[in-house]
Protein backbone atom coordinates (compact mmCIF):
# COMPACT_ATOMS: atom_id res chain seq x y z
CA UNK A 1 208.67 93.38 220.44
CA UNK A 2 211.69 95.94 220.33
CA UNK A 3 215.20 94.83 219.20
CA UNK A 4 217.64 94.73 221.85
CA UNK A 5 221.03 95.47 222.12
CA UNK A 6 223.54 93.81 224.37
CA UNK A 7 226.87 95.24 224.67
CA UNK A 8 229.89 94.37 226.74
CA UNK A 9 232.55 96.18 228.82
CA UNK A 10 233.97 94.86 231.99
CA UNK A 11 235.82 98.57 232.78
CA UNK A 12 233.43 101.30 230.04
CA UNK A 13 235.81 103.98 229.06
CA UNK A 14 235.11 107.14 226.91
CA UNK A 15 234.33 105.31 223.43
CA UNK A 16 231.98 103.03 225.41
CA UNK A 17 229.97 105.67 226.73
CA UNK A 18 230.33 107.71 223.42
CA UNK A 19 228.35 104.30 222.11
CA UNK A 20 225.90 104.32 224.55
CA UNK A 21 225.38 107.98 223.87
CA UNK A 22 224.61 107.30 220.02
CA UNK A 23 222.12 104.24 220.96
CA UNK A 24 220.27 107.23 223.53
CA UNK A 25 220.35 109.44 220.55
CA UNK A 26 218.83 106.94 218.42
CA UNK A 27 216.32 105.48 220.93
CA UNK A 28 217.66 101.68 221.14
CA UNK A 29 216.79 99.55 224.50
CA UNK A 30 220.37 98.94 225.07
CA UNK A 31 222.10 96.75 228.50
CA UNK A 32 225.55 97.42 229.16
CA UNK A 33 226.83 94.00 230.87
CA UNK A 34 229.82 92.99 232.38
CA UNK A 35 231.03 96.23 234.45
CA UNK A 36 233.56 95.08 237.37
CA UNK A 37 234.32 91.88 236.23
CA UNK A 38 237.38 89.99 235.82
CA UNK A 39 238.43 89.72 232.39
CA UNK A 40 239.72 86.38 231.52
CA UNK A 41 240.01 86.27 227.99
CA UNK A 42 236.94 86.47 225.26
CA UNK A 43 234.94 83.46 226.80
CA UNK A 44 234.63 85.78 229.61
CA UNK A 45 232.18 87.48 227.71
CA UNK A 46 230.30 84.79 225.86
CA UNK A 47 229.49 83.58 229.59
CA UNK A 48 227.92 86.92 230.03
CA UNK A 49 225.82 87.04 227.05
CA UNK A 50 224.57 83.73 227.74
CA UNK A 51 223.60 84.67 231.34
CA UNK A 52 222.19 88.06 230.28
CA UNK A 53 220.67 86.50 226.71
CA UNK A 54 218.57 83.56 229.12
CA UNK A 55 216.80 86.38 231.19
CA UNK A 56 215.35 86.92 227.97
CA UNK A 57 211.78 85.53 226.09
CA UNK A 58 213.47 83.32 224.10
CA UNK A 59 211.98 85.42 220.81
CA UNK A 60 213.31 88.55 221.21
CA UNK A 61 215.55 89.73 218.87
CA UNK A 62 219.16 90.68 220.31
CA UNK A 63 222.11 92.80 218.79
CA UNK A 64 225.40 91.54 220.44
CA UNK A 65 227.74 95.00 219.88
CA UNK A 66 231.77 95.20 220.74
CA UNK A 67 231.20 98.57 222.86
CA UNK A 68 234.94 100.37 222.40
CA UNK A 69 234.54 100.93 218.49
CA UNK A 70 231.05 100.79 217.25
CA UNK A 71 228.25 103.64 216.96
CA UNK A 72 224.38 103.24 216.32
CA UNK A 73 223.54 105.01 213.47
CA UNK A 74 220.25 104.25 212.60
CA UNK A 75 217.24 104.55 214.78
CA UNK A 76 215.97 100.82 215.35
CA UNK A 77 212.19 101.38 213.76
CA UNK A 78 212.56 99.06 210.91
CA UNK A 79 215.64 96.97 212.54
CA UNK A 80 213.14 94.13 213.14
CA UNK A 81 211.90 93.67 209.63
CA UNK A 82 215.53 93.97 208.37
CA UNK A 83 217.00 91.20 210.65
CA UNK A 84 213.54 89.07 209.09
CA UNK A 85 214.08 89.68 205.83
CA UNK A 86 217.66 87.09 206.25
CA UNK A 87 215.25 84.42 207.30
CA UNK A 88 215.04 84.76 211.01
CA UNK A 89 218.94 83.06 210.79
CA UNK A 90 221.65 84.50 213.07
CA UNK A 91 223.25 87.53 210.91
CA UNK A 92 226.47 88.20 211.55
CA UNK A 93 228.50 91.35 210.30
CA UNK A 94 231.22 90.63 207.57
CA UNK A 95 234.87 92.67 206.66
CA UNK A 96 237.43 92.70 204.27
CA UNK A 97 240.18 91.83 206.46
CA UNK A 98 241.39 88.94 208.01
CA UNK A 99 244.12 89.29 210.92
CA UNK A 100 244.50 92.69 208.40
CA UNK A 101 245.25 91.07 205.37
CA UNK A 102 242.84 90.69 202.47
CA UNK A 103 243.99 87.36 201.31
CA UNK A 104 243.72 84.31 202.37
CA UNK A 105 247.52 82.87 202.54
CA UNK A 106 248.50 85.67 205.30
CA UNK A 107 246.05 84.92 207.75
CA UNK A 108 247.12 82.58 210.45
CA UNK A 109 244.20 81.09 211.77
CA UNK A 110 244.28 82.37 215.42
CA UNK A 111 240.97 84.83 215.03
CA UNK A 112 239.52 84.02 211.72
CA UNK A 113 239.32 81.12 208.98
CA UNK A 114 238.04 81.38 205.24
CA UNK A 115 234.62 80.32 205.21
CA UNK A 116 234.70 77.69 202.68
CA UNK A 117 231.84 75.53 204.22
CA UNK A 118 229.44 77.93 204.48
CA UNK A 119 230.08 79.59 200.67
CA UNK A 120 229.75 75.88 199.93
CA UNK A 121 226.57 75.52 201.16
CA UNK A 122 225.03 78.18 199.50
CA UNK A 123 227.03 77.23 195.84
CA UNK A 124 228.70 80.75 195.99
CA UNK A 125 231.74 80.21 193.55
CA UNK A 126 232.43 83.58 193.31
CA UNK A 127 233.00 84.90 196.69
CA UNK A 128 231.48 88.45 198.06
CA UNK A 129 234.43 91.50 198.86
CA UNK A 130 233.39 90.89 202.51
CA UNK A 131 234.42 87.36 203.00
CA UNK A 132 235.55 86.96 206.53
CA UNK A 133 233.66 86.70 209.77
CA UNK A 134 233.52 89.86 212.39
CA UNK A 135 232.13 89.19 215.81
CA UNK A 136 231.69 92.65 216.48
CA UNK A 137 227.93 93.20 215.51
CA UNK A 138 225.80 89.38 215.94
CA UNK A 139 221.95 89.72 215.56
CA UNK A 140 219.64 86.83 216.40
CA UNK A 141 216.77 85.71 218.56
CA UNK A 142 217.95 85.04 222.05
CA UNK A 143 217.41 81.22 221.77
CA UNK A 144 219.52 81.09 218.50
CA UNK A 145 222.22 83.00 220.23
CA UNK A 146 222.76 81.04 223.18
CA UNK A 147 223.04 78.04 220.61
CA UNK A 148 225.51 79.94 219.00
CA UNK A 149 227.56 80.63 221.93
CA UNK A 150 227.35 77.94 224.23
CA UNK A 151 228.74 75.72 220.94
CA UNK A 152 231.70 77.96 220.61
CA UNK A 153 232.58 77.25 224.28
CA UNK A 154 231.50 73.75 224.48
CA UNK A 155 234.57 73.63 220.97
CA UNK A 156 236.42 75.32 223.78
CA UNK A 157 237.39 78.54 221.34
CA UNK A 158 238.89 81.09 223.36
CA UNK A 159 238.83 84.01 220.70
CA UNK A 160 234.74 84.56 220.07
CA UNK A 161 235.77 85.06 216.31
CA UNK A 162 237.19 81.76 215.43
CA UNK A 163 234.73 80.70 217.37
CA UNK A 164 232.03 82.04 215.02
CA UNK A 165 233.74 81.44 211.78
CA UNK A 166 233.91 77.58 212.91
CA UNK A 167 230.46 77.96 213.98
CA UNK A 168 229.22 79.06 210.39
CA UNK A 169 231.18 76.61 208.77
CA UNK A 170 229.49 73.76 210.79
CA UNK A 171 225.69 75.45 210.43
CA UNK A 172 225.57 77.31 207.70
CA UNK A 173 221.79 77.06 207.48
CA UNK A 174 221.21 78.43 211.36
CA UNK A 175 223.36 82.12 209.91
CA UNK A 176 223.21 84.37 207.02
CA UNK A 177 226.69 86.64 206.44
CA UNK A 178 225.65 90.29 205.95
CA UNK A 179 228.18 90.50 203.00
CA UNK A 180 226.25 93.94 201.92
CA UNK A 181 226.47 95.27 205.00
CA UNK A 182 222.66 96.15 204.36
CA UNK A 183 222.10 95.60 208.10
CA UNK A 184 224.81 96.04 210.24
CA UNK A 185 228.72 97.33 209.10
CA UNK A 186 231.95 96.59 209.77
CA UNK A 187 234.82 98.78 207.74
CA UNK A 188 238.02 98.44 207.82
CA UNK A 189 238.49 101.51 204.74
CA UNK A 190 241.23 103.06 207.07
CA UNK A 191 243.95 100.07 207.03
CA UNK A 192 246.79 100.98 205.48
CA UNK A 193 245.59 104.41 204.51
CA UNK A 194 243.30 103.11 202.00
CA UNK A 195 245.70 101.53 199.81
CA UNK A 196 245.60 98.03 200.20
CA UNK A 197 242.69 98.13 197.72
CA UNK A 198 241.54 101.57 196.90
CA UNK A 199 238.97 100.59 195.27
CA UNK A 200 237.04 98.49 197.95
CA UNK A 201 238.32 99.97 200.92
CA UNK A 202 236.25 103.26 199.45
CA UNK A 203 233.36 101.50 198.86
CA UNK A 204 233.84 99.95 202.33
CA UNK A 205 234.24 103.61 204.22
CA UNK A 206 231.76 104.92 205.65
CA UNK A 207 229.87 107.49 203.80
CA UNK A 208 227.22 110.81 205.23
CA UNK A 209 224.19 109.15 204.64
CA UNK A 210 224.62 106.52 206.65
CA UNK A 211 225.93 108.03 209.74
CA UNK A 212 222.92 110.21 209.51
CA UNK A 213 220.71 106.62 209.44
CA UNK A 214 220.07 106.38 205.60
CA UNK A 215 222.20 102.67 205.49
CA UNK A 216 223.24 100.00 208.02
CA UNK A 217 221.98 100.66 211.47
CA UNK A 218 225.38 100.06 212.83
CA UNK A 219 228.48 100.93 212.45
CA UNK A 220 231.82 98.79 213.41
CA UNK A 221 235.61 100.47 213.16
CA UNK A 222 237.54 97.79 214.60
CA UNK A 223 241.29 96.91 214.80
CA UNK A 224 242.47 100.87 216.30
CA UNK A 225 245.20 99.71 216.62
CA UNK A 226 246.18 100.68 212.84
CA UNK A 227 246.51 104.48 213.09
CA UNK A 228 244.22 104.80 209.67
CA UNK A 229 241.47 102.60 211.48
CA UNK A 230 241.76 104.98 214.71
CA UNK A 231 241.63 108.01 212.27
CA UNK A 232 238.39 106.86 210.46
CA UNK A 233 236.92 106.53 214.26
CA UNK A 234 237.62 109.80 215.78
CA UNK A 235 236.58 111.81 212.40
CA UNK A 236 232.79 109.56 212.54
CA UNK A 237 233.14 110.92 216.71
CA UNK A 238 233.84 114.23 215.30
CA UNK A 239 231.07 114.04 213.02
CA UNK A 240 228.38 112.25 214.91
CA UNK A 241 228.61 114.87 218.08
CA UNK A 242 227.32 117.44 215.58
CA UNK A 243 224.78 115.20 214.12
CA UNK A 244 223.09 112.32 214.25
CA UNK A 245 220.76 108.98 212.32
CA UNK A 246 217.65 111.48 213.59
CA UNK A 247 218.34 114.76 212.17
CA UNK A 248 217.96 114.06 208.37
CA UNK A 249 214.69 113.05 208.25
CA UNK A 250 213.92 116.10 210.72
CA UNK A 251 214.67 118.72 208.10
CA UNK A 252 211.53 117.42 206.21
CA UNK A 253 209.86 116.61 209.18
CA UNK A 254 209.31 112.85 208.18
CA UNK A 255 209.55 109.90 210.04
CA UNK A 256 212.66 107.74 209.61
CA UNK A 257 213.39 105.58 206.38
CA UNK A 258 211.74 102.47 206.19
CA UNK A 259 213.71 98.94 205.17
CA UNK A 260 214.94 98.99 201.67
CA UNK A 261 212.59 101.53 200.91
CA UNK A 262 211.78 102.35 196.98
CA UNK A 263 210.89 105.79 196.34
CA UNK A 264 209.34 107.33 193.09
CA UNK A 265 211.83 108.16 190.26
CA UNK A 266 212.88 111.75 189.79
């Protein structure tokens, strides 16, 4: 069965249709839901993806995407064994950022919330750089992700995010946190022009092999409201109208990369 990706926009504009163009380019099955509807806040769209997620076998593997700031950059071939390989748990993307601060004592609660519970769980004392929840890029079978979002609305979170750090906290053993962001990415390299940490914002930024489908098979630039976030954006635009997570693996004629694949040393 092929993954599918679910992806939300009540009123599509230009970087919603420049997503859709990369998940054509990259042969996804993709729905865009929600067109014409009344926005009401984020439980708006939970309601959507639950109505949209039950038309589904309850197996099938679904990518909830935000639609305004991400790009598919990998073509979905080995997606399937990727999302496995956490367990067959809910994977959910990670960040650096909370609310746009790094630490927790800034934060205020309203979208995200440390994830103490969960690190708990798994007796991680020393914490991952990506620490804090992102709800823009969710992978899970269909079943598993109506669980997931029907119990954020039942807690009667209004902001999806909260929602889902709560959620992970509570059942840590139904999600795994994509702290590599081996599967699906979230940067935020561009806040502050790099220089709230240099050194892990860098690692964090987006780099040419994966936007030509060597590395996560997403990619999620969120919070454009920060000028250096909306920069990073429109130069991966720039970039990915040129090219795209097929055309590497077409100058050697090969099919694309497999999971984690080992080659033979040089």
């Amino acid at each position: 069965m092929e993954p599918l990706v679910l992806t939300y926009d009540n009123a599509p504009n230009d970087n919603t249709r420049f997503f859709v163009t990369t998940l054509q380019q990259t042969k996804w099955n993709y729905k865009l839901v929600g067109e014409g509807e009344k926005w009401e806040g984020f439980p708006t769209r939970m309601r959507c993806y639950i109505k949209e997620l039950s038309e589904l076998k309850e197996d099938q593997i679904v990518l909830l995407s935000d639609a305004r700031d991400v790009v598919a950059v990998r073509p979905p071939n080995e997606f399937v064994k990727g999302f496995l390989s956490y367990g067959g748990r809910v994977v959910t993307s990670m960040e650096l950022f909370c609310e746009g601060y790094m630490t927790d004592d800034k934060t205020t609660g309203s979208q995200c919330i440390p994830l103490t519970k969960y690190w708990k769980h798994y007796n991680l004392t020393e914490l991952p750089n990506r620490k804090y929840e992102n709800m823009g890029l969710v992978a899970g079978h269909a079943k598993d992700l109506i669980a997931m979002l029907t119990w954020i609305l039942e807690n009667k979170y209004t902001d999806d995010q909260l929602g889902l750090c709560n959620y992970l906290n509570a059942f840590p053993h139904l999600v795994c946190a994509d702290v590599h962001a081996d599967l699906l990415h979230t940067s935020g390299s561009g806040i502050c022009c790099c220089t709230c940490n240099n050194i892990l914002q860098s690692a964090d930024g987006p780099t040419f092999t994966e936007l030509l489908g060597c590395g996560a098979f997403f990619l999620h630039i969120p919070g454009q409201g920060s000028k250096g976030q909306r920069f990073m954006y429109e130069a991966v635009l720039d970039f990915l109208k040129h090219h795209n997570g097929r055309k590497l693996t077409d100058v050697y004629s090969l099919r694309p990369i497999v999971w984690k694949e080992i080659s033979v040393p040089l």
